[in-house]
N, C-alpha and C. Protein backbone atom coordinates (compact mmCIF):
# COMPACT_ATOMS: atom_id res chain seq x y z
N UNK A 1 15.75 -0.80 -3.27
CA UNK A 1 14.53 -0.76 -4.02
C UNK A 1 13.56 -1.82 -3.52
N UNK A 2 14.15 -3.35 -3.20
CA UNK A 2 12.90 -4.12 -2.75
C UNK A 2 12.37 -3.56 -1.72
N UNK A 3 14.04 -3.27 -0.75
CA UNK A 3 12.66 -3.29 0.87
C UNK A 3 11.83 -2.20 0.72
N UNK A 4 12.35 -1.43 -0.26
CA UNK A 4 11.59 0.20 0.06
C UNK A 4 9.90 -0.44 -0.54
N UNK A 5 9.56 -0.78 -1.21
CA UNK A 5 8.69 -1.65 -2.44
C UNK A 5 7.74 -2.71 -1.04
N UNK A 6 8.75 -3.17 -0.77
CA UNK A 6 8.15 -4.31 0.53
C UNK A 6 7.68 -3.67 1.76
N UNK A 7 8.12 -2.94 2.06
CA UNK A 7 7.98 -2.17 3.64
C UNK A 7 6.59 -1.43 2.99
N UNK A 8 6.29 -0.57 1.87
CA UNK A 8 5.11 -0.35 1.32
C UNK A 8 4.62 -1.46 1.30
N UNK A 9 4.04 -2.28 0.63
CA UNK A 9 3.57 -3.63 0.31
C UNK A 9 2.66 -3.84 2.02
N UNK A 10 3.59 -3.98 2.58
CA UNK A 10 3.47 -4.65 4.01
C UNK A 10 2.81 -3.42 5.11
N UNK A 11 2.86 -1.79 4.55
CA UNK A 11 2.12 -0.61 5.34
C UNK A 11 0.72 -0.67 4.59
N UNK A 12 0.56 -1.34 3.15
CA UNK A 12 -0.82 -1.20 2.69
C UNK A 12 -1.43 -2.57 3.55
N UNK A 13 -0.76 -3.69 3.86
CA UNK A 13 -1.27 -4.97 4.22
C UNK A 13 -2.24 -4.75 5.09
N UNK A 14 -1.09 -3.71 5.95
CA UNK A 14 -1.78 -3.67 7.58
C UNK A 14 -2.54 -2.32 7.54
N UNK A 15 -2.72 -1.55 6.46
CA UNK A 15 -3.88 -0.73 6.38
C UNK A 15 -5.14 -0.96 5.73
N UNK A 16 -5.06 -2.21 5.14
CA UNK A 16 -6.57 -2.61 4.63
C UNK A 16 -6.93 -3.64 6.38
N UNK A 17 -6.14 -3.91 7.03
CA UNK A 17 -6.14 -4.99 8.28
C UNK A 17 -6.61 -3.93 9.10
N UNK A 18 -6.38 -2.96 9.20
CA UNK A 18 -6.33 -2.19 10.37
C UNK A 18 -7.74 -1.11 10.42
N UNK A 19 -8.16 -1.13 8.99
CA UNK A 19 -9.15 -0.01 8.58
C UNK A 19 -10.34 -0.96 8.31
N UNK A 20 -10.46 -2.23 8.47
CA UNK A 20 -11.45 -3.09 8.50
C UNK A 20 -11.33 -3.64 9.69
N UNK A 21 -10.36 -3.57 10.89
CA UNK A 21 -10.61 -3.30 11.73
C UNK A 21 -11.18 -2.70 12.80
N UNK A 22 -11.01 -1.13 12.57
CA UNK A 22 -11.61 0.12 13.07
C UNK A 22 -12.97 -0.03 12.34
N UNK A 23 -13.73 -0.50 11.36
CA UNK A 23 -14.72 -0.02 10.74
C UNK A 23 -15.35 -1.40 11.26
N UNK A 24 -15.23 -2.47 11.60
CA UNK A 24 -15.92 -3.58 11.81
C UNK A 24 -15.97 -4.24 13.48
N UNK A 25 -14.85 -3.65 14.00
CA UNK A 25 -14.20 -4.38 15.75
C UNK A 25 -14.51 -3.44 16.64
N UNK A 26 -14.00 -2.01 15.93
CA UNK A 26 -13.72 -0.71 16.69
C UNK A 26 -14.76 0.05 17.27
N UNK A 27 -15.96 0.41 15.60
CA UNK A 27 -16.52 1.48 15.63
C UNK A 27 -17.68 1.46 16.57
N UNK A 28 -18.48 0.62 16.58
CA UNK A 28 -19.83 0.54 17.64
C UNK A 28 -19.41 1.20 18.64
N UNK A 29 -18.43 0.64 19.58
CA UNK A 29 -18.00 1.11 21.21
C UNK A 29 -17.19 2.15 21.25
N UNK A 30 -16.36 3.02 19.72
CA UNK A 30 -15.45 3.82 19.61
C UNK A 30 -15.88 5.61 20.08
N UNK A 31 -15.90 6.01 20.87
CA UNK A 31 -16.47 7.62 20.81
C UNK A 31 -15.43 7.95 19.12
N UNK A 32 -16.05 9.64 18.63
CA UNK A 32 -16.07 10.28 18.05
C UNK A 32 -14.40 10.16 17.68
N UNK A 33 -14.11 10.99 18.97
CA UNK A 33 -12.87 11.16 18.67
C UNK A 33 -11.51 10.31 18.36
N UNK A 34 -11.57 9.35 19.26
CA UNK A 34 -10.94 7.94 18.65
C UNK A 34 -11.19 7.30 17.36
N UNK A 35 -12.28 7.29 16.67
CA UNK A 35 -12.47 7.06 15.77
C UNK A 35 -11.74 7.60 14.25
N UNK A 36 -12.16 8.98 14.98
CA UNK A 36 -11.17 10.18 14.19
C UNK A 36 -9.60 9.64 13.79
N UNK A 37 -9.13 9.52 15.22
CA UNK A 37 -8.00 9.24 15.36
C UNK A 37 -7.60 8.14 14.56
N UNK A 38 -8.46 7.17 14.50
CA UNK A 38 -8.37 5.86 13.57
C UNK A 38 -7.75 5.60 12.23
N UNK A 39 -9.09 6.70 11.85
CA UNK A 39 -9.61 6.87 10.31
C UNK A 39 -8.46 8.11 9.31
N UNK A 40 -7.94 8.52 10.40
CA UNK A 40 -6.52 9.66 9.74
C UNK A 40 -5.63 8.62 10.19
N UNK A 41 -5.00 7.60 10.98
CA UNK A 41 -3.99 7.02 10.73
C UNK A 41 -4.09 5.87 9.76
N UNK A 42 -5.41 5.44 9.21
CA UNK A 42 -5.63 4.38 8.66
C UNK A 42 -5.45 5.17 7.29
N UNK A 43 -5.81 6.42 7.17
CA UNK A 43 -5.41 7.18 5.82
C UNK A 43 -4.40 7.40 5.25
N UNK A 44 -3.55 8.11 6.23
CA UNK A 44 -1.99 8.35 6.56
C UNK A 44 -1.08 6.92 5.93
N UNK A 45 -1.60 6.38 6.27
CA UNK A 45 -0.76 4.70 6.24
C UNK A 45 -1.04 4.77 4.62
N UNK A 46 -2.05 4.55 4.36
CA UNK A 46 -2.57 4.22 3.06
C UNK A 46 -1.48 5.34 1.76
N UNK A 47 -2.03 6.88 2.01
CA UNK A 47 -1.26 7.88 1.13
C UNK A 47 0.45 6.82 1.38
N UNK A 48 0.93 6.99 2.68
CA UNK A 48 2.31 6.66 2.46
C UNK A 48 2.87 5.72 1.95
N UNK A 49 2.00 4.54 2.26
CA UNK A 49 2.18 2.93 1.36
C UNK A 49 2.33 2.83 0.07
N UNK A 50 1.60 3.55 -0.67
CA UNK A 50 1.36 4.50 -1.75
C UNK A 50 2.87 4.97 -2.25
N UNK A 51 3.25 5.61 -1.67
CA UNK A 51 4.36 6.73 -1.90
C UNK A 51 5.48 6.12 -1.75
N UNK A 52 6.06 4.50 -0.66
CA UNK A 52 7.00 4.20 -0.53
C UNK A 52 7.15 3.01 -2.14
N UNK A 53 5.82 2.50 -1.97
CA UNK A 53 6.13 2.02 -3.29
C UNK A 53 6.20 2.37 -4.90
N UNK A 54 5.78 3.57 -4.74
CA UNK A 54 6.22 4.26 -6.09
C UNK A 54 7.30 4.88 -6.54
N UNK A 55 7.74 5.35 -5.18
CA UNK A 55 9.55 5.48 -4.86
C UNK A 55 10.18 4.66 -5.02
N UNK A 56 9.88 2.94 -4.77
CA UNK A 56 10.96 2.20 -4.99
C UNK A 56 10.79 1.78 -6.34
N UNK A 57 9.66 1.98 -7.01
CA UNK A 57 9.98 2.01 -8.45
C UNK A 57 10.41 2.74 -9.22
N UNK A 58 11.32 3.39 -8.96
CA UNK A 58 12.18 4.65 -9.56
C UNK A 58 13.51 5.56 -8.67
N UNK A 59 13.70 4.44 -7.40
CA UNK A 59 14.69 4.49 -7.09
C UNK A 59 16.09 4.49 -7.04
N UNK A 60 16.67 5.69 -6.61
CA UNK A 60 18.08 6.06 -6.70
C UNK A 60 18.79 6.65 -5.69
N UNK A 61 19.65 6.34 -5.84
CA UNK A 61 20.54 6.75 -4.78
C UNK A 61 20.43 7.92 -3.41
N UNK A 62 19.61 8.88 -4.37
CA UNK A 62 19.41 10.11 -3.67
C UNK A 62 17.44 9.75 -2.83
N UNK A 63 16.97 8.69 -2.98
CA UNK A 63 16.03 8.27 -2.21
C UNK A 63 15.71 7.31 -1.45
N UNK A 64 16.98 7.17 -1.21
CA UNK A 64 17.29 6.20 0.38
C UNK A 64 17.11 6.45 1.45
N UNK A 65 17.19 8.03 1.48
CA UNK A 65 17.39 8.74 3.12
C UNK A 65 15.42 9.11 2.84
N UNK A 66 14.85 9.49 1.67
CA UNK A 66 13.43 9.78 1.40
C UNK A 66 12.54 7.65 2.09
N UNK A 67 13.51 7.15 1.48
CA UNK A 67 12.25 5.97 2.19
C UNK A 67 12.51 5.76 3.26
N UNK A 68 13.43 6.15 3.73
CA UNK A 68 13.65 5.84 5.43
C UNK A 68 13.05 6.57 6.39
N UNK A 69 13.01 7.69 5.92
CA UNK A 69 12.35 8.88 7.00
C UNK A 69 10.59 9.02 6.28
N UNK A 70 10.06 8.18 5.30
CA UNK A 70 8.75 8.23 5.20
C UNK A 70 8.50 7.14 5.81
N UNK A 71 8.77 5.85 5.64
CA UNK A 71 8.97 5.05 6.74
C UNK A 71 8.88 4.77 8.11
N UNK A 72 9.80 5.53 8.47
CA UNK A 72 9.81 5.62 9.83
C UNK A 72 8.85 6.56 10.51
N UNK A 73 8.56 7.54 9.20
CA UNK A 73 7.63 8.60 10.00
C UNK A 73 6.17 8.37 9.76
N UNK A 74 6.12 7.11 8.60
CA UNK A 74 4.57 7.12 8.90
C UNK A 74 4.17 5.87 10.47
N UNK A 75 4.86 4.69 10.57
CA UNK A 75 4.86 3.89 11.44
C UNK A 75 5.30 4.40 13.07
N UNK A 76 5.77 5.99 13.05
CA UNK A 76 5.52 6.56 14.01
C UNK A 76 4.42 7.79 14.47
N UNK A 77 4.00 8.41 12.88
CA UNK A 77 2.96 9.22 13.37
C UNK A 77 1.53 7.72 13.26
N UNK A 78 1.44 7.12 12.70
CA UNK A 78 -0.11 6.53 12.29
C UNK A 78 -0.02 5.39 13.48
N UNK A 79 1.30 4.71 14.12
CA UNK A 79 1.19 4.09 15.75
C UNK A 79 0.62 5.00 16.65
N UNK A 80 1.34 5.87 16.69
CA UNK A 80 0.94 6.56 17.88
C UNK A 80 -0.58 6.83 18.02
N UNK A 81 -1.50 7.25 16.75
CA UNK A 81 -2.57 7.58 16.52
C UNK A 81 -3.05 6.20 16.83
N UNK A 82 -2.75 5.49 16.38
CA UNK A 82 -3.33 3.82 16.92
C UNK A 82 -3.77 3.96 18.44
N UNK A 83 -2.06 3.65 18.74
CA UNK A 83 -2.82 3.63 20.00
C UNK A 83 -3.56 4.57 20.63
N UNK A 84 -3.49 5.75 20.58
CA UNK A 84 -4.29 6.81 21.50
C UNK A 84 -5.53 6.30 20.95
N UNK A 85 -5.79 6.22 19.75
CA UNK A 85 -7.76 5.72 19.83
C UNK A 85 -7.83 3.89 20.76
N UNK A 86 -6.73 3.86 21.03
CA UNK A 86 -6.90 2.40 21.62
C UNK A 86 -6.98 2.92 22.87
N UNK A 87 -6.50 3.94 23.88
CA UNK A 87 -6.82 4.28 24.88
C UNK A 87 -5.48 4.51 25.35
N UNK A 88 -4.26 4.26 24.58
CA UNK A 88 -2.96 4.78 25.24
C UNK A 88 -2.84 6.32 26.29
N UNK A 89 -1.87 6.05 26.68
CA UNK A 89 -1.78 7.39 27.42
C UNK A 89 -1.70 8.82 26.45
N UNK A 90 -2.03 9.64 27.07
CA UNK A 90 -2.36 10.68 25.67
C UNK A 90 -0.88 11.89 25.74
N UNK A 91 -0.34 11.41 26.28
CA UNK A 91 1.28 11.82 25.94
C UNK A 91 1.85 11.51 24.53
N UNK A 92 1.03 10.14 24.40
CA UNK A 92 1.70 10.07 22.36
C UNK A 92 1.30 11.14 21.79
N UNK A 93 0.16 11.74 22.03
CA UNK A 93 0.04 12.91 21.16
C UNK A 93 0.73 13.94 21.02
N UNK A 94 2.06 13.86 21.90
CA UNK A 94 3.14 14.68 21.78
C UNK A 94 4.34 14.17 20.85
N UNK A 95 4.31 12.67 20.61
CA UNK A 95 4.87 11.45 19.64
C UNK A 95 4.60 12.11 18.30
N UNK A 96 3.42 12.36 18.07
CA UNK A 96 2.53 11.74 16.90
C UNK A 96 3.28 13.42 15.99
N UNK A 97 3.57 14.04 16.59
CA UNK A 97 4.31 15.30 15.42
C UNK A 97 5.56 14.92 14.54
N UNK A 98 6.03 14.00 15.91
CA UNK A 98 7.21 14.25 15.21
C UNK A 98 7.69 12.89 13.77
N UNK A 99 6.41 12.04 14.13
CA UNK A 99 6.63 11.42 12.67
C UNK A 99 5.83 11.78 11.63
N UNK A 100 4.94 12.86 11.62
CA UNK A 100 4.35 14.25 10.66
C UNK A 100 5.76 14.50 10.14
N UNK A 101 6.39 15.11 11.04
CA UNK A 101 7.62 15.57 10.55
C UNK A 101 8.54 14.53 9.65
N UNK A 102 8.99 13.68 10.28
CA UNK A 102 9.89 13.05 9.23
C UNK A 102 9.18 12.68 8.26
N UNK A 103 7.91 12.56 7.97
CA UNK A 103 7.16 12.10 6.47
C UNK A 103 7.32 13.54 5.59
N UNK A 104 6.80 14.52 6.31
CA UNK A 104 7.34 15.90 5.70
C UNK A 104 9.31 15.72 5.17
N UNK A 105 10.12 15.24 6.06
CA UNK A 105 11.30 15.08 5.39
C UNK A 105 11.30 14.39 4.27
N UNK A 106 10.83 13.52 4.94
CA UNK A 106 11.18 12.07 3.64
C UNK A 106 10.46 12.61 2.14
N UNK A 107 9.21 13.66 2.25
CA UNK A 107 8.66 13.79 0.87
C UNK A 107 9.41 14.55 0.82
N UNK A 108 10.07 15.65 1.22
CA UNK A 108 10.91 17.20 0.72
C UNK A 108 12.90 16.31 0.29
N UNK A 109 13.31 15.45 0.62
CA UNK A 109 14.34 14.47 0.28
C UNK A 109 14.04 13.90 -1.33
N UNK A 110 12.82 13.15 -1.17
CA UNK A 110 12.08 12.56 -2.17
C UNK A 110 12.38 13.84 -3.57
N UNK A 111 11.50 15.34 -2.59
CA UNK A 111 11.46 16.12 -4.11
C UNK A 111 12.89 16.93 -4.38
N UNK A 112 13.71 17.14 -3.57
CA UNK A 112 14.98 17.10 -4.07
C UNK A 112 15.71 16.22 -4.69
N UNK A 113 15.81 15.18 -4.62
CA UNK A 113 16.19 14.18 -5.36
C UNK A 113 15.85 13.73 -6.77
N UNK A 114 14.39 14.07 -6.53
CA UNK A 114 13.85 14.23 -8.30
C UNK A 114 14.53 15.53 -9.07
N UNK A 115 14.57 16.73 -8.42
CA UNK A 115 14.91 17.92 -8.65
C UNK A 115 16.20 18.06 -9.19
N UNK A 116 17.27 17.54 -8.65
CA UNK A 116 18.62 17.27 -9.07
C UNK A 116 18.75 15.95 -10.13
N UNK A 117 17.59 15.20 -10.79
CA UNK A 117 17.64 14.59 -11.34
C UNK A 117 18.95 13.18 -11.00
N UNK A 118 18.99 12.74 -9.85
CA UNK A 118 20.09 12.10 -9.97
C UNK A 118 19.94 11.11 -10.75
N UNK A 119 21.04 10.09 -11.21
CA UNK A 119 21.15 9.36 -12.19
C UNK A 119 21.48 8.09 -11.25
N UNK A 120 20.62 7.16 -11.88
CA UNK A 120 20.49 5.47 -11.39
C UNK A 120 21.86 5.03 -11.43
């Protein structure tokens, strides 16, 4: 329950850091599309930061494997998006699905787990 609580805590830190970043460091010299790229991972971060810490306030057993794979899948889809508006090679954009995907796990874990009602 903490780290799940903390690891949120610490994805909102670096999304108010990162989105006053892009909006103040970034945007002048940023084309369109990088920007784009920015402003959906700076979002992304935000919804999930959101979600890991409301999970760990009502955490149970059956949402351990849900904060791990939202977790992991937002700090791999909303990096990857980082860097490509930073100018990375644009091969991450072949990256950037597959932690879509595990955030898609981690919420469909999440709503099974509510679903079966497990008990604390």
């Amino acid at each position: 329950m903490r780290m799940t609580q903390f690891s949120g805590a610490v994805l909102m830190l670096l999304g108010v850091a990162l989105g006053a970043f892009g909006a103040h460091a970034l945007a002048p010299g940023f084309d369109a599309r990088a920007l784009g790229w920015w402003n959906t991972a700076v979002q992304y971060q935000f919804i999930h930061a959101v979600g890991l810490i409301a999970i760990g306030a009502v955490i149970r057993r059956g949402m351990a494997l849900a904060s791990v794979l939202l977790f992991a899948g937002t700090v791999i889809f909303c990096g990857t998006l980082y860097l490509l508006a930073l100018g990375g090679p644009l091969w991450l954009g072949m990256v950037t699905p597959a932690g879509g995907t595990l955030m898609l796990g981690g919420w469909a874990a999440a709503a099974i787990a509510f679903w079966r009602g497990i008990p604390r």
